[in-house]
C-alpha atoms as a PDB file:
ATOM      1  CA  UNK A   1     176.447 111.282  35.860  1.00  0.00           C
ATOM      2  CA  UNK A   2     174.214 111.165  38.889  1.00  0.00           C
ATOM      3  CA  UNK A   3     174.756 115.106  39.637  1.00  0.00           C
ATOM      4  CA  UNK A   4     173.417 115.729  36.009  1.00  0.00           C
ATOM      5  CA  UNK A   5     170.687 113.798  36.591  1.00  0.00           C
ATOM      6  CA  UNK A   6     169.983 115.355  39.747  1.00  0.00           C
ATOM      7  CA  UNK A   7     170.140 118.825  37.773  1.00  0.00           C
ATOM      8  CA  UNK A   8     167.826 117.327  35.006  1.00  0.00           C
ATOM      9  CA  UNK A   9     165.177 116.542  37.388  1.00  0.00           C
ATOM     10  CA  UNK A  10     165.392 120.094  39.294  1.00  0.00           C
ATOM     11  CA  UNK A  11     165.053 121.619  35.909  1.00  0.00           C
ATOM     12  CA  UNK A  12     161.850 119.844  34.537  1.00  0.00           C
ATOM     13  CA  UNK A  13     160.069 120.497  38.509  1.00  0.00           C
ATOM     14  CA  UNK A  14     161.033 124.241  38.095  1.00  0.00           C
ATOM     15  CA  UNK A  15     159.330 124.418  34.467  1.00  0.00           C
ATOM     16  CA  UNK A  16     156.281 122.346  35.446  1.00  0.00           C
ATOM     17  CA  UNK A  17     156.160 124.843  38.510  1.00  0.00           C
ATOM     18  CA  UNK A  18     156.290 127.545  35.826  1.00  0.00           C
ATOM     19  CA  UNK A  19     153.997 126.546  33.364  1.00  0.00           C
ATOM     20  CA  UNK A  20     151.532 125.003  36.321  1.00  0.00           C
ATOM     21  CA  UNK A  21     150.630 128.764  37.871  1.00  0.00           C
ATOM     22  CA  UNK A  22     148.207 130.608  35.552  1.00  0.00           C
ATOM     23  CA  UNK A  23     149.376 134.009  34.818  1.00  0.00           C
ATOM     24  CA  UNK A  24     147.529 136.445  32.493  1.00  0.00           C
ATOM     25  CA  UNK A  25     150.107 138.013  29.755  1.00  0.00           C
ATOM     26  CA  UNK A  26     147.382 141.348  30.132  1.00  0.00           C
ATOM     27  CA  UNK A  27     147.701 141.490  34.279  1.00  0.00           C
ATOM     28  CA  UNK A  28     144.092 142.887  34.057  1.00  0.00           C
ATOM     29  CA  UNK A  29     142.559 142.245  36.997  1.00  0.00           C
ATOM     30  CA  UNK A  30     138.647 141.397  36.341  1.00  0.00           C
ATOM     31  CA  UNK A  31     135.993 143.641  36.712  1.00  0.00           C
ATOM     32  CA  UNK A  32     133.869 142.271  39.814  1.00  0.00           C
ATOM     33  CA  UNK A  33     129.818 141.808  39.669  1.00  0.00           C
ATOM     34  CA  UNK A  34     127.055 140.847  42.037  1.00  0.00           C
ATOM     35  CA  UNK A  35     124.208 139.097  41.111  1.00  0.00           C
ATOM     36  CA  UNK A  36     120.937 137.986  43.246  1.00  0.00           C
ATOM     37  CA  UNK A  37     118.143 135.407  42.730  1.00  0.00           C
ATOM     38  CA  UNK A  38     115.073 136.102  44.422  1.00  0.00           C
ATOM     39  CA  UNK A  39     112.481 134.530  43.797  1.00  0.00           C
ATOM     40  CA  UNK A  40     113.596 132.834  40.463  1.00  0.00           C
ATOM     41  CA  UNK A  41     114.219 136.412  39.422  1.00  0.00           C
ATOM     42  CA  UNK A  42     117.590 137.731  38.318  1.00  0.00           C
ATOM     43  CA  UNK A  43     118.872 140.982  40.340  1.00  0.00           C
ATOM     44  CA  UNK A  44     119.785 142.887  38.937  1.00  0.00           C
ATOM     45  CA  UNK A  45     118.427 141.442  34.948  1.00  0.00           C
ATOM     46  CA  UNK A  46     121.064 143.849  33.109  1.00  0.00           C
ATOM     47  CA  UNK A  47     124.721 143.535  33.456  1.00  0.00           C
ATOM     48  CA  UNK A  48     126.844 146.290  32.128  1.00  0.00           C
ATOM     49  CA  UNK A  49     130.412 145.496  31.605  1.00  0.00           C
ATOM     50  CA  UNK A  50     133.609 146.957  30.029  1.00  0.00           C
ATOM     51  CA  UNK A  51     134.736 145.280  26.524  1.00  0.00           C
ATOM     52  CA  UNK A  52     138.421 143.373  26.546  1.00  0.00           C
ATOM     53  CA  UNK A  53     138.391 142.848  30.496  1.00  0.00           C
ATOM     54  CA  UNK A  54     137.918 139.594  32.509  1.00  0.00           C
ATOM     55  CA  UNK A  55     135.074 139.011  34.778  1.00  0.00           C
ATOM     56  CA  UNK A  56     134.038 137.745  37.775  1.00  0.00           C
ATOM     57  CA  UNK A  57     130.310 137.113  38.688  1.00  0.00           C
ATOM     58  CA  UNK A  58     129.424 136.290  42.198  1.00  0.00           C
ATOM     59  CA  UNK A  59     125.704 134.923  42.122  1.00  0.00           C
ATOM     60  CA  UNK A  60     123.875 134.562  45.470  1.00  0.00           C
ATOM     61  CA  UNK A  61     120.780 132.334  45.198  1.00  0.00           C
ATOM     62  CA  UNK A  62     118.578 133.348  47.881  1.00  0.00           C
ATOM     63  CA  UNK A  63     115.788 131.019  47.749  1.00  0.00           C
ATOM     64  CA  UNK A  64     116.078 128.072  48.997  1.00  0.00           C
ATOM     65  CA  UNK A  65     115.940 125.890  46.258  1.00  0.00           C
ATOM     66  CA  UNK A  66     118.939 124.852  43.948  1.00  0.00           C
ATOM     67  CA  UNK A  67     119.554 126.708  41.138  1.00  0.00           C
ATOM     68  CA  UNK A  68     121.510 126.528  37.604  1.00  0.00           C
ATOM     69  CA  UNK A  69     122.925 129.526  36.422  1.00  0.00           C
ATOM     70  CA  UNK A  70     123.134 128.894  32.414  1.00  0.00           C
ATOM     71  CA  UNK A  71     123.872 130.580  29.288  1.00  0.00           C
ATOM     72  CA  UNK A  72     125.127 128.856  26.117  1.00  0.00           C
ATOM     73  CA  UNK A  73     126.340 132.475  24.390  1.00  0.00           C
ATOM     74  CA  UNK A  74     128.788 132.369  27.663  1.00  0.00           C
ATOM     75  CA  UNK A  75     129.507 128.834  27.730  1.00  0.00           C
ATOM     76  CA  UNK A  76     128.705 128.582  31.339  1.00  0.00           C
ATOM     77  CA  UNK A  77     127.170 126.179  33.700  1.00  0.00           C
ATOM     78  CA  UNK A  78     126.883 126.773  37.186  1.00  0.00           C
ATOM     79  CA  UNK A  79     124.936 124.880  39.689  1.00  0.00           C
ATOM     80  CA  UNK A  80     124.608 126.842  42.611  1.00  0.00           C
ATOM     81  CA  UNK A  81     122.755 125.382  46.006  1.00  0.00           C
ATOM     82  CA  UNK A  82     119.744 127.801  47.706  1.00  0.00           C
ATOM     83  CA  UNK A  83     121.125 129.912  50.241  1.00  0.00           C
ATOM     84  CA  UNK A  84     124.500 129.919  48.546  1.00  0.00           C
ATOM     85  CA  UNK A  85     126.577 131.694  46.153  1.00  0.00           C
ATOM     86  CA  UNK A  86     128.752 130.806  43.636  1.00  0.00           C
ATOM     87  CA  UNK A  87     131.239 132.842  41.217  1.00  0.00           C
ATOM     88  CA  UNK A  88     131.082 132.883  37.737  1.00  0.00           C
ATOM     89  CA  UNK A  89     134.932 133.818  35.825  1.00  0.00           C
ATOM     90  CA  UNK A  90     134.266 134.815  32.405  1.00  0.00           C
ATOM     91  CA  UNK A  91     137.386 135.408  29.661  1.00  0.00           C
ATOM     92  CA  UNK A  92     137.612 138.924  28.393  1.00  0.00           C
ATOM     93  CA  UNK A  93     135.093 139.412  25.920  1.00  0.00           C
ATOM     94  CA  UNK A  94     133.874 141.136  22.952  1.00  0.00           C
ATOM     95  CA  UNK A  95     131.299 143.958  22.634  1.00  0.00           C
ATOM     96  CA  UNK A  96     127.656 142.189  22.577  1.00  0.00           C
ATOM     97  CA  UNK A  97     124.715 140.773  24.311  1.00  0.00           C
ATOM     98  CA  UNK A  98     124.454 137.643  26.826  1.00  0.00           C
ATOM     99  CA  UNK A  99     121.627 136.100  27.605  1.00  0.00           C
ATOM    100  CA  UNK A 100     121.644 133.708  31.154  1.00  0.00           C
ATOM    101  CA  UNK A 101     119.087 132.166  32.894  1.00  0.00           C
ATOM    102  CA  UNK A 102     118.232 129.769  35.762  1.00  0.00           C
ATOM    103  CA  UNK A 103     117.896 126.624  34.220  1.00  0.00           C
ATOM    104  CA  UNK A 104     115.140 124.979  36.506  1.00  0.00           C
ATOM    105  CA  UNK A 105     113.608 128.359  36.238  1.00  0.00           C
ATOM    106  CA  UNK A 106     113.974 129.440  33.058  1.00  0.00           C
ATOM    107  CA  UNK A 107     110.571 131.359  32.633  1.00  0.00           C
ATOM    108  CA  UNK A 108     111.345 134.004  35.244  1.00  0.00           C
ATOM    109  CA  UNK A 109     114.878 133.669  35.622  1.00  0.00           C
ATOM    110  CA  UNK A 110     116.066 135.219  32.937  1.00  0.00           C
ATOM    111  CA  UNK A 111     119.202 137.991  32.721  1.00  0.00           C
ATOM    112  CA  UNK A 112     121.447 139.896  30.074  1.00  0.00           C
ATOM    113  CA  UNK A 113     125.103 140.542  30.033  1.00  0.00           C
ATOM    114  CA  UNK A 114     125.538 143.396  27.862  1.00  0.00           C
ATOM    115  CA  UNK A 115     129.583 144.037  27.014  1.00  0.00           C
ATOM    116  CA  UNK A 116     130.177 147.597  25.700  1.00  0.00           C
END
């Protein structure tokens, strides 16, 4: 009785294990961007990316101020400290246009993801 038990308890660690580790069905690896904010201005303001392919988005925020990179067609929020980056990981998506912005600057800060 105890040595099933034992075995039961193996069994249900390995599939937690399993099911814990993300793994993408496609194996795509993401298409990789860079993206600076000078001066509460978006560099560059146009993003061109492939359709049906994962990406990553490494803003740096060069002033010195904190910044929120935004954008409610992507769904994203990222608050990202001046003089630091952070990285944005967007699902595969669909042909169509972005919008983002810097939230605290949203009159200059302003940018386009543009899927094709």
């Amino acid at each position: 009785m105890f040595r099933r038990a034992t075995h039961s308890i193996a069994l249900a660690g390995l599939l937690a294990l399993v099911f814990a580790v993300p793994v993408r069905a496609d194996n795509v690896a993401p298409a990789e961007f860079s993206l600076e904010l000078t001066n509460h201005v978006f560099k560059p303001a146009e993003i061109h990316a492939p359709k049906n392919t994962p990406l990553k988005i490494t803003v740096y925020n060069n002033d010195s101020g904190v910044e929120e990179f935004d954008s409610s067609a992507l769904q994203v929020e990222k608050v990202i400290l001046g003089g630091h980056s952070g990285v944005v990981h967007l699902p595969a998506m669909s042909p169509g246009r972005y919008p983002f912005m810097g939230e605290y600057h949203s009159d200059t800060a302003q940018g386009v993801l543009i899927v094709e």
